[in-house]
PDB file of N, CA and C in Angstrom:
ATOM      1  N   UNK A   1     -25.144 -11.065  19.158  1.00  0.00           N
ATOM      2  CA  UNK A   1     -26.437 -10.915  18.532  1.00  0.00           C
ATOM      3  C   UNK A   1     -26.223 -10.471  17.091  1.00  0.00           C
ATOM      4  N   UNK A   2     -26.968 -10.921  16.225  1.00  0.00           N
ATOM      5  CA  UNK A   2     -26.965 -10.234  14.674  1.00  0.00           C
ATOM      6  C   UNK A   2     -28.130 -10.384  14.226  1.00  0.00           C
ATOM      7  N   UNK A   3     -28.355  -9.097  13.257  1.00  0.00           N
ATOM      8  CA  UNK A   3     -29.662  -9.126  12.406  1.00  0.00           C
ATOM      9  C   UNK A   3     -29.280  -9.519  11.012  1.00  0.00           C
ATOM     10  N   UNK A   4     -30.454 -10.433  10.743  1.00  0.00           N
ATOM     11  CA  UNK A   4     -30.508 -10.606   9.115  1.00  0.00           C
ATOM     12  C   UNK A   4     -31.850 -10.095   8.491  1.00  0.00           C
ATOM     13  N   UNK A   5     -31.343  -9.996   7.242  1.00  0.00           N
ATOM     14  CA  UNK A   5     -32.205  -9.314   6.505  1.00  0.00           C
ATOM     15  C   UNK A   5     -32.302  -9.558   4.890  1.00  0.00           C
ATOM     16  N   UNK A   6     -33.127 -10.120   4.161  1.00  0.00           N
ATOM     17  CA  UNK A   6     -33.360 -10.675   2.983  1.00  0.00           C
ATOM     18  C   UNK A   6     -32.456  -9.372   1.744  1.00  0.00           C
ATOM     19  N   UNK A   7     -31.792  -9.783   1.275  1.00  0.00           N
ATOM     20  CA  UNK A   7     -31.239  -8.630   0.242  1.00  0.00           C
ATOM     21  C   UNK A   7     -32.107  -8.255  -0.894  1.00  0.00           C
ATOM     22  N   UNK A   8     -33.194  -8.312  -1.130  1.00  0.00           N
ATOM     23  CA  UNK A   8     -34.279  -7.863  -1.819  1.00  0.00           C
ATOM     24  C   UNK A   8     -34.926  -6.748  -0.423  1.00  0.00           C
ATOM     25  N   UNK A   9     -35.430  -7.312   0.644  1.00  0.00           N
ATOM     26  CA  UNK A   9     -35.881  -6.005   1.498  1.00  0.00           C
ATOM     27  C   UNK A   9     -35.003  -5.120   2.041  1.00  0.00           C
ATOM     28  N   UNK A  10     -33.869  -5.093   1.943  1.00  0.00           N
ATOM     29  CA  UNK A  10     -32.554  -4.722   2.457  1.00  0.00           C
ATOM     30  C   UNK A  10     -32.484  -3.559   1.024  1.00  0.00           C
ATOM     31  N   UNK A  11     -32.341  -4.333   0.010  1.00  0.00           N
ATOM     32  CA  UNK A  11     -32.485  -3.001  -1.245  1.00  0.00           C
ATOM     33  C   UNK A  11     -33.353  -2.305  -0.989  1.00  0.00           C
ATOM     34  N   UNK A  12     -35.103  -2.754  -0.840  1.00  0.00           N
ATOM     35  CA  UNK A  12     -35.827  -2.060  -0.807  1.00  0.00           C
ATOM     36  C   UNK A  12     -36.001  -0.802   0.128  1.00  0.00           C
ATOM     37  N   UNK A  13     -35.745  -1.166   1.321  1.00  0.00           N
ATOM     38  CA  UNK A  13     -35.293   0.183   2.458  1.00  0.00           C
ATOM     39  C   UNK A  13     -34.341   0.580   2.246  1.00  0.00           C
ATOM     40  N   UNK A  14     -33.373   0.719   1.489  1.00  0.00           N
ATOM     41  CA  UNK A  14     -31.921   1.354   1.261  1.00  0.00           C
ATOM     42  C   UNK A  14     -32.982   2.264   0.007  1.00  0.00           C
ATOM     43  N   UNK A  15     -33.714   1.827  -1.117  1.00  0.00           N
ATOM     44  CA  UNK A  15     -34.040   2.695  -2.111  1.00  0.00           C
ATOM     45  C   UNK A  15     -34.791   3.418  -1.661  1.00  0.00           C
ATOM     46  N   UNK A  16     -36.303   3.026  -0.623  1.00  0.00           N
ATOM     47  CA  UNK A  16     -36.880   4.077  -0.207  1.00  0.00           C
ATOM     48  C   UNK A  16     -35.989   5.308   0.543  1.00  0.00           C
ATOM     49  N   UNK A  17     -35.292   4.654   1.580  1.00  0.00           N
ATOM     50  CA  UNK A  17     -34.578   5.837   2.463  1.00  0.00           C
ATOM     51  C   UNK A  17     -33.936   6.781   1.508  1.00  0.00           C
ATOM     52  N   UNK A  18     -33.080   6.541   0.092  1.00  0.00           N
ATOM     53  CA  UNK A  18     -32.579   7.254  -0.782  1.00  0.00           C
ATOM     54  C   UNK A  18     -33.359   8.431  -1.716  1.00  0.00           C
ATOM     55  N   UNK A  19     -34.824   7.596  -1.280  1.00  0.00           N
ATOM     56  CA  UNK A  19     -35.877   8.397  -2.014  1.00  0.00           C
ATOM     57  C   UNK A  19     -36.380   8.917  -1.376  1.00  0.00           C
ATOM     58  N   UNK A  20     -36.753   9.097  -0.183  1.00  0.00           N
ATOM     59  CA  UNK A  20     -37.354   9.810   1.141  1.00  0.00           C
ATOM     60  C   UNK A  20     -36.644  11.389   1.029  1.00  0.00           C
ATOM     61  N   UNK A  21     -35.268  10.892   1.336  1.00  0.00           N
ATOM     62  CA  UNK A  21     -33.851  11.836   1.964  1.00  0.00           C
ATOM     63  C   UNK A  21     -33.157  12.199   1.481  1.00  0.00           C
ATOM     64  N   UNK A  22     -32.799  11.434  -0.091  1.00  0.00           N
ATOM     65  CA  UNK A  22     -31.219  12.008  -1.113  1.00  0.00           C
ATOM     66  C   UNK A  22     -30.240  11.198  -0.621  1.00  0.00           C
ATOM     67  N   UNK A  23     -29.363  11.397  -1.104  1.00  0.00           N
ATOM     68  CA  UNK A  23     -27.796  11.004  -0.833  1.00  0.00           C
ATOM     69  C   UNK A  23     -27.168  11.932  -1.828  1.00  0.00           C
ATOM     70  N   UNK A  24     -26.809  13.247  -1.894  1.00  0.00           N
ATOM     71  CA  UNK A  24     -26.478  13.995  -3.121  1.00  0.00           C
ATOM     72  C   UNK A  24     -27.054  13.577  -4.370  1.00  0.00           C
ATOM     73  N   UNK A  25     -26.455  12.840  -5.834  1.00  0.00           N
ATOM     74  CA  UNK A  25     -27.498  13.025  -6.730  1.00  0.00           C
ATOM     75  C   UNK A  25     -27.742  11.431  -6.729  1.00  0.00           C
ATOM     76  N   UNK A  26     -27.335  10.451  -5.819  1.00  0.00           N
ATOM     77  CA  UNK A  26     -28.041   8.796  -5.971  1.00  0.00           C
ATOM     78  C   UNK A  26     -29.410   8.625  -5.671  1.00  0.00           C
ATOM     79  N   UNK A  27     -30.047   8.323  -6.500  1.00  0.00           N
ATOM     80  CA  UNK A  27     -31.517   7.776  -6.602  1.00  0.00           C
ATOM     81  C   UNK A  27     -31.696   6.680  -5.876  1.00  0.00           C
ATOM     82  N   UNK A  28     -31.085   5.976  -6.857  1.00  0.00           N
ATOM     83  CA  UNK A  28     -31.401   4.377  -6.463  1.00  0.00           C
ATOM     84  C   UNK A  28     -30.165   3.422  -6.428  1.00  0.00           C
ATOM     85  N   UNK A  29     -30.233   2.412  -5.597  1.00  0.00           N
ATOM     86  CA  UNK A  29     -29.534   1.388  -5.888  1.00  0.00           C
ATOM     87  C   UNK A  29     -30.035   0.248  -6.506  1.00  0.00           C
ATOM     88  N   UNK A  30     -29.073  -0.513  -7.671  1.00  0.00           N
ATOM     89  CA  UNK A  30     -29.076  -1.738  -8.153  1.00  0.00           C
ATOM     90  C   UNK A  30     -28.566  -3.075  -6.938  1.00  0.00           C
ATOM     91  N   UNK A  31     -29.631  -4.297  -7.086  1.00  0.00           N
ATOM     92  CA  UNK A  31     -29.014  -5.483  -6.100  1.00  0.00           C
ATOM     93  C   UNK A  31     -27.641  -5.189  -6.495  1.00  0.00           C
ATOM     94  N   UNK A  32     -26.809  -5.759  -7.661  1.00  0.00           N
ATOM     95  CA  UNK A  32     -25.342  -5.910  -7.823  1.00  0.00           C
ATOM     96  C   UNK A  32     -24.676  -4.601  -7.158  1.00  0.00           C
ATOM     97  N   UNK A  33     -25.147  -3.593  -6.796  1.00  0.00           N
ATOM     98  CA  UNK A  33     -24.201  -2.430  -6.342  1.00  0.00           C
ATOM     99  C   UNK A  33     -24.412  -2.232  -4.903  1.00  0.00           C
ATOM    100  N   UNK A  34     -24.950  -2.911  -4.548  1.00  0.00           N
ATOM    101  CA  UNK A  34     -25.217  -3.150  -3.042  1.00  0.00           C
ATOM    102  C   UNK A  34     -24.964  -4.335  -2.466  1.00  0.00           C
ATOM    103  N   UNK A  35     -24.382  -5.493  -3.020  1.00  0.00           N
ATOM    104  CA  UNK A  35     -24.002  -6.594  -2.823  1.00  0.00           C
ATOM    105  C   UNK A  35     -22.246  -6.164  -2.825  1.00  0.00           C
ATOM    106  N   UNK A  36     -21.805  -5.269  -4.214  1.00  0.00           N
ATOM    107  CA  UNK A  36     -20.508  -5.319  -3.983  1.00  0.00           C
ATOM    108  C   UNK A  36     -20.316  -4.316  -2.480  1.00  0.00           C
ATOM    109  N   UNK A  37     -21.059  -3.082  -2.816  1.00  0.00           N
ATOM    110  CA  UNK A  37     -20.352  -2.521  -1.206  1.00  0.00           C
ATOM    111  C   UNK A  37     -20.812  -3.490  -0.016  1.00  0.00           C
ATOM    112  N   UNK A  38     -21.274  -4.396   0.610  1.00  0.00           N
ATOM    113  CA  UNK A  38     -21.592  -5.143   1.172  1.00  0.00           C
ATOM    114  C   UNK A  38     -20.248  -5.905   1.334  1.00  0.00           C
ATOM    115  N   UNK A  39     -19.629  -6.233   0.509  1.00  0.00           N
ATOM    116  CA  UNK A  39     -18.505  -7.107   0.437  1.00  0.00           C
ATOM    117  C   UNK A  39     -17.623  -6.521   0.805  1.00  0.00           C
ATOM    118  N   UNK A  40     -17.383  -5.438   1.044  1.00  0.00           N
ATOM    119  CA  UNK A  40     -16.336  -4.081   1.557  1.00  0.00           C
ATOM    120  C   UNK A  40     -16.441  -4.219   2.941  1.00  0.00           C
ATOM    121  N   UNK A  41     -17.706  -4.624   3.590  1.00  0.00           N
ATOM    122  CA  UNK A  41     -17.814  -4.193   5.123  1.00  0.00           C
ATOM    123  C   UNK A  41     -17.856  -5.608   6.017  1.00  0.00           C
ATOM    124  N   UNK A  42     -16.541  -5.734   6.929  1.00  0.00           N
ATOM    125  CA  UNK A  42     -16.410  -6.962   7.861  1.00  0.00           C
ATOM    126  C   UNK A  42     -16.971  -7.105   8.322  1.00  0.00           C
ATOM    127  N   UNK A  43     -18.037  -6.255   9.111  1.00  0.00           N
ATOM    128  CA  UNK A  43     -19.133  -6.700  10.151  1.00  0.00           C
ATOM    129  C   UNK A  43     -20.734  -7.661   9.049  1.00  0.00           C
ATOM    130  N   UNK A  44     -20.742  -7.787   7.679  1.00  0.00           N
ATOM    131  CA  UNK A  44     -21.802  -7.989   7.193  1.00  0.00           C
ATOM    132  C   UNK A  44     -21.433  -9.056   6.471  1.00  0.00           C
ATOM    133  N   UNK A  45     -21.968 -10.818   6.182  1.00  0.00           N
ATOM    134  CA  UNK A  45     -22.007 -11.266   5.339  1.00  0.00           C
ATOM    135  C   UNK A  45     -22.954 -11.444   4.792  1.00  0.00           C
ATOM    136  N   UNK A  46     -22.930 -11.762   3.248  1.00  0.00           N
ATOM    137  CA  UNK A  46     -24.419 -12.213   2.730  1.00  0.00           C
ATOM    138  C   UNK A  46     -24.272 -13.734   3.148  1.00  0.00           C
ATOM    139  N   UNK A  47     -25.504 -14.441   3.239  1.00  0.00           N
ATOM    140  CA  UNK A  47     -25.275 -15.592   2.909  1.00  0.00           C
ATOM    141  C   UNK A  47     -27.127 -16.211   2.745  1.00  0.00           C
ATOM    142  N   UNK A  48     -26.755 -17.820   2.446  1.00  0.00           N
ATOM    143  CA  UNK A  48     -27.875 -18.161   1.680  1.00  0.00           C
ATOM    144  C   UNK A  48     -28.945 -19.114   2.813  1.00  0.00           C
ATOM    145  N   UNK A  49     -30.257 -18.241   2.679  1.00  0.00           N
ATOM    146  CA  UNK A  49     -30.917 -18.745   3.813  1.00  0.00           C
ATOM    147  C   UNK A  49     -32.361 -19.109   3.186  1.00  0.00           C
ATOM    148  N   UNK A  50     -33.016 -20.599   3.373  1.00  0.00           N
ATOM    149  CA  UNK A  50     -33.896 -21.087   2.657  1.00  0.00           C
ATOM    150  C   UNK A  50     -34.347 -20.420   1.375  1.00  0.00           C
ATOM    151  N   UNK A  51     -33.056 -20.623   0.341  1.00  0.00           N
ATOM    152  CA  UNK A  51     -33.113 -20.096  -0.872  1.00  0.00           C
ATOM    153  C   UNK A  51     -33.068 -18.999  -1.347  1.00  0.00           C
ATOM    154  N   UNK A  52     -32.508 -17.992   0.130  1.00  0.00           N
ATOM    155  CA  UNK A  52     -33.187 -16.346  -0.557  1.00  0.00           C
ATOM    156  C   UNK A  52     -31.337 -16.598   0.256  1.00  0.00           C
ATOM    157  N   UNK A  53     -30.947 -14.767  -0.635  1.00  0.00           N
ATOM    158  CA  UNK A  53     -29.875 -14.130  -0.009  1.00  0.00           C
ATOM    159  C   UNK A  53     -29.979 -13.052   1.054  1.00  0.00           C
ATOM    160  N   UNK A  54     -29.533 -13.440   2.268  1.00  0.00           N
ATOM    161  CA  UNK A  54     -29.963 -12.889   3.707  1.00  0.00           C
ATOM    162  C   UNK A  54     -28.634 -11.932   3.756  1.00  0.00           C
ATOM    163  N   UNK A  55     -28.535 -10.925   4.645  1.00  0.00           N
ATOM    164  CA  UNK A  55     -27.544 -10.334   4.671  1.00  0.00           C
ATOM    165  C   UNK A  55     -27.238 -10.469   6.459  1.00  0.00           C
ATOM    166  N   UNK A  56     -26.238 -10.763   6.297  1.00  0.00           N
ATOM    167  CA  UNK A  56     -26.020 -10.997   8.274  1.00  0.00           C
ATOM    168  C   UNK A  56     -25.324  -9.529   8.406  1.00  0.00           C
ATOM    169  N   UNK A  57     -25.776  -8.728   9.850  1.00  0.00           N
ATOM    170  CA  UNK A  57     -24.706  -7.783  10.236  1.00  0.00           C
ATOM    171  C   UNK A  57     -24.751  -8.012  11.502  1.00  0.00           C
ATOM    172  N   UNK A  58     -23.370  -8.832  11.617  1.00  0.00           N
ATOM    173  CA  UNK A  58     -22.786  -8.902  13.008  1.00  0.00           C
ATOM    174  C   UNK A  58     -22.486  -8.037  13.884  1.00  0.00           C
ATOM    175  N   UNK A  59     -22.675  -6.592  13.868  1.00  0.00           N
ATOM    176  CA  UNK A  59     -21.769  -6.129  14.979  1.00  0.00           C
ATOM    177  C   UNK A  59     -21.828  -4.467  14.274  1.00  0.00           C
ATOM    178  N   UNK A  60     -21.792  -3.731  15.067  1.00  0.00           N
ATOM    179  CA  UNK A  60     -21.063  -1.984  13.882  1.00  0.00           C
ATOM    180  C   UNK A  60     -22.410  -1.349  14.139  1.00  0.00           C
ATOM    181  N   UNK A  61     -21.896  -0.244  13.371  1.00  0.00           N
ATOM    182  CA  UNK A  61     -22.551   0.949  13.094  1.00  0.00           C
ATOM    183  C   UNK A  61     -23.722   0.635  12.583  1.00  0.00           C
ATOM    184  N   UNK A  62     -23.660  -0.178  11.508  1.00  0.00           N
ATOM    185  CA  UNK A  62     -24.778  -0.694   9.939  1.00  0.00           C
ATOM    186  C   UNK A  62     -25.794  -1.042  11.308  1.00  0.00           C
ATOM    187  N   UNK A  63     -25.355  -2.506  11.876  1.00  0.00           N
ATOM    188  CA  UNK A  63     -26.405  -2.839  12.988  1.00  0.00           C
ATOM    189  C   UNK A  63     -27.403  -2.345  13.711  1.00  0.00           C
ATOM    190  N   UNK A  64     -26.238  -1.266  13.931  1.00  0.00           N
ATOM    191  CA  UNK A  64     -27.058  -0.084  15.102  1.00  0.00           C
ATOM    192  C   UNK A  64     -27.962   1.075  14.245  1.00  0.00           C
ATOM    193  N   UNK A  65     -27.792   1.174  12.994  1.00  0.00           N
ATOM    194  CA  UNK A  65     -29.040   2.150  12.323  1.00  0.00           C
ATOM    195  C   UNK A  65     -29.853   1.092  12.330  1.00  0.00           C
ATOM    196  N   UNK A  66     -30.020  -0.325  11.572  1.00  0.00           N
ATOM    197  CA  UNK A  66     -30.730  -0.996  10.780  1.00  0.00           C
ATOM    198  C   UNK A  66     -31.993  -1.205  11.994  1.00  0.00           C
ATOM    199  N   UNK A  67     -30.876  -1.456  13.137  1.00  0.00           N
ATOM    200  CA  UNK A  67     -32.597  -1.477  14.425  1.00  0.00           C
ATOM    201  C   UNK A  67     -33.534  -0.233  14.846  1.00  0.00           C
ATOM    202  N   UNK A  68     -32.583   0.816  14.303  1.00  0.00           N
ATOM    203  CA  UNK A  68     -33.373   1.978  14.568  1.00  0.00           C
ATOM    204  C   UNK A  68     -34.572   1.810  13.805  1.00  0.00           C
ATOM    205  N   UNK A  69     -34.117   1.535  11.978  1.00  0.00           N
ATOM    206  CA  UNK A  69     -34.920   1.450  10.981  1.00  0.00           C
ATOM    207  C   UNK A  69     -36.039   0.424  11.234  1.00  0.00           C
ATOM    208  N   UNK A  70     -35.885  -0.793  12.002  1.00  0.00           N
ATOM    209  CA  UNK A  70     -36.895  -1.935  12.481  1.00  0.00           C
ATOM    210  C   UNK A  70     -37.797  -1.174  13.492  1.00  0.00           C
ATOM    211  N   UNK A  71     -37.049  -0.473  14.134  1.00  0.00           N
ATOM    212  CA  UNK A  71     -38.238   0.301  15.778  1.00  0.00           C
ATOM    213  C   UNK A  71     -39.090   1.067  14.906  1.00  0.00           C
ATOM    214  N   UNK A  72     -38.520   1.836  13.710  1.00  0.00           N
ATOM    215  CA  UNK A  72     -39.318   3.059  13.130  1.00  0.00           C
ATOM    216  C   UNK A  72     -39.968   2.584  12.407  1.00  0.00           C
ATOM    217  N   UNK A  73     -40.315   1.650  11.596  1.00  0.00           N
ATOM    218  CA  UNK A  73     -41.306   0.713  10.529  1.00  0.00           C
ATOM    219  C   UNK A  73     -42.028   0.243  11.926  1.00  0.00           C
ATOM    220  N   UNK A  74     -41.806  -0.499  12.663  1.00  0.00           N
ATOM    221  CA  UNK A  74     -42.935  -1.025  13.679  1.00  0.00           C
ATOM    222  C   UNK A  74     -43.674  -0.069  14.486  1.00  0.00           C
ATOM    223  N   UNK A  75     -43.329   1.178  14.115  1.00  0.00           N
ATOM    224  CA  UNK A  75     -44.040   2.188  14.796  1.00  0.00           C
ATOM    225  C   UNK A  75     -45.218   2.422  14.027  1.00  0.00           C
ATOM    226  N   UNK A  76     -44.712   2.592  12.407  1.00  0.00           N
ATOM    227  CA  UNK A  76     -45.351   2.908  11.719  1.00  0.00           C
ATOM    228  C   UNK A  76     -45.960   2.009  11.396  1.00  0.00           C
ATOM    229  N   UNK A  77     -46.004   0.730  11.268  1.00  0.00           N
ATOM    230  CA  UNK A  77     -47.006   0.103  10.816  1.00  0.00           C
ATOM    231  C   UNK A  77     -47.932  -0.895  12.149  1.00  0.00           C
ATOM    232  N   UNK A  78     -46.938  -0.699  13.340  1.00  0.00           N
ATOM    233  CA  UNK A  78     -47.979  -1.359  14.096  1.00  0.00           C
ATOM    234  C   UNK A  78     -47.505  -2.361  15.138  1.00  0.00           C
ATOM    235  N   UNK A  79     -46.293  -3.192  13.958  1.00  0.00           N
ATOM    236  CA  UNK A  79     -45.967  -4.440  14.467  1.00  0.00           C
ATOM    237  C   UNK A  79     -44.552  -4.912  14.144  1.00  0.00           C
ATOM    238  N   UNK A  80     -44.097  -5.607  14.667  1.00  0.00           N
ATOM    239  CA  UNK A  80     -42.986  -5.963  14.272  1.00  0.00           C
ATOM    240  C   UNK A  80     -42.764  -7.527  14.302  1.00  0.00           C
ATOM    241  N   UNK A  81     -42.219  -8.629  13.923  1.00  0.00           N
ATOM    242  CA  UNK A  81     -41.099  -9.843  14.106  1.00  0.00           C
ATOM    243  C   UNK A  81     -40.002  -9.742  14.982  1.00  0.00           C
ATOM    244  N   UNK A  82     -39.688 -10.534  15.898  1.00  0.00           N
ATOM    245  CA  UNK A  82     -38.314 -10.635  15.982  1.00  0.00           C
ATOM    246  C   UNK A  82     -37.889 -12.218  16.705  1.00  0.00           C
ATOM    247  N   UNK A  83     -36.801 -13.086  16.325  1.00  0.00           N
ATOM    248  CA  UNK A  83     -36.826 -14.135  15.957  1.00  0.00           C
ATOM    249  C   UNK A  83     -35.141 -14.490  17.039  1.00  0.00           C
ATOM    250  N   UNK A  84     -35.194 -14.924  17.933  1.00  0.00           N
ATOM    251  CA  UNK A  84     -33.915 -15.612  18.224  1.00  0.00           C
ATOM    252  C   UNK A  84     -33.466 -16.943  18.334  1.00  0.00           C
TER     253      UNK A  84
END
C-alpha cells in the first residue's frame, strides 16, 4: 500500500505543523528544501502525476505519521478521500 500526496499540500501541512508546534527555531519550509530532504529518504519518491509533483511514501515511519495526519484533518473537517 502507499500514500501519495501533491508536494504543494505536502509543504503545506509540513508548514502548518511547523507553525502549530516549532521544530526549535524552523519556521518554515521552502518546496526546494523539502524536495532535497525527500531525496534522502528510500521509502519516498517524488514523481509526476497528471502534471503536478506527487510524493509517493511506500512504506516507514513518514507513512505511518502522514495517516495519522489524514485521520486527524478528517476529523476535523468532516471528511476525507481515499482512492485505491
Amino acid at each position: 500500500m502507499t500514500v501519495a500526496i501533491t508536494v504543494d499540500e505536502f509543504l503545506k501541512l509540513l508548514n502548518r505543523y511547523l507553525r502549530d508546534f516549532g521544530y526549535g527555531k524552523l519556521e518554515t519550509v521552502t518546496e526546494d528544501e523539502l524536495k532535497e530532504c525527500l531525496r534522502h529518504i528510500s521509502t519516498i519518491e517524488i514523481a509526476i502525476k497528471d502534471g503536478e509533483e506527487v510524493v509517493w511514501l511506500w512504506g516507514g515511519q513518514l507513512r505511518h505519521r502522514l495517516f495519522n495526519r489524514i485521520i486527524d484533518i478528517a476529523i476535523q473537517e468532516g471528511e476525507v478521500g481515499v482512492c485505491w
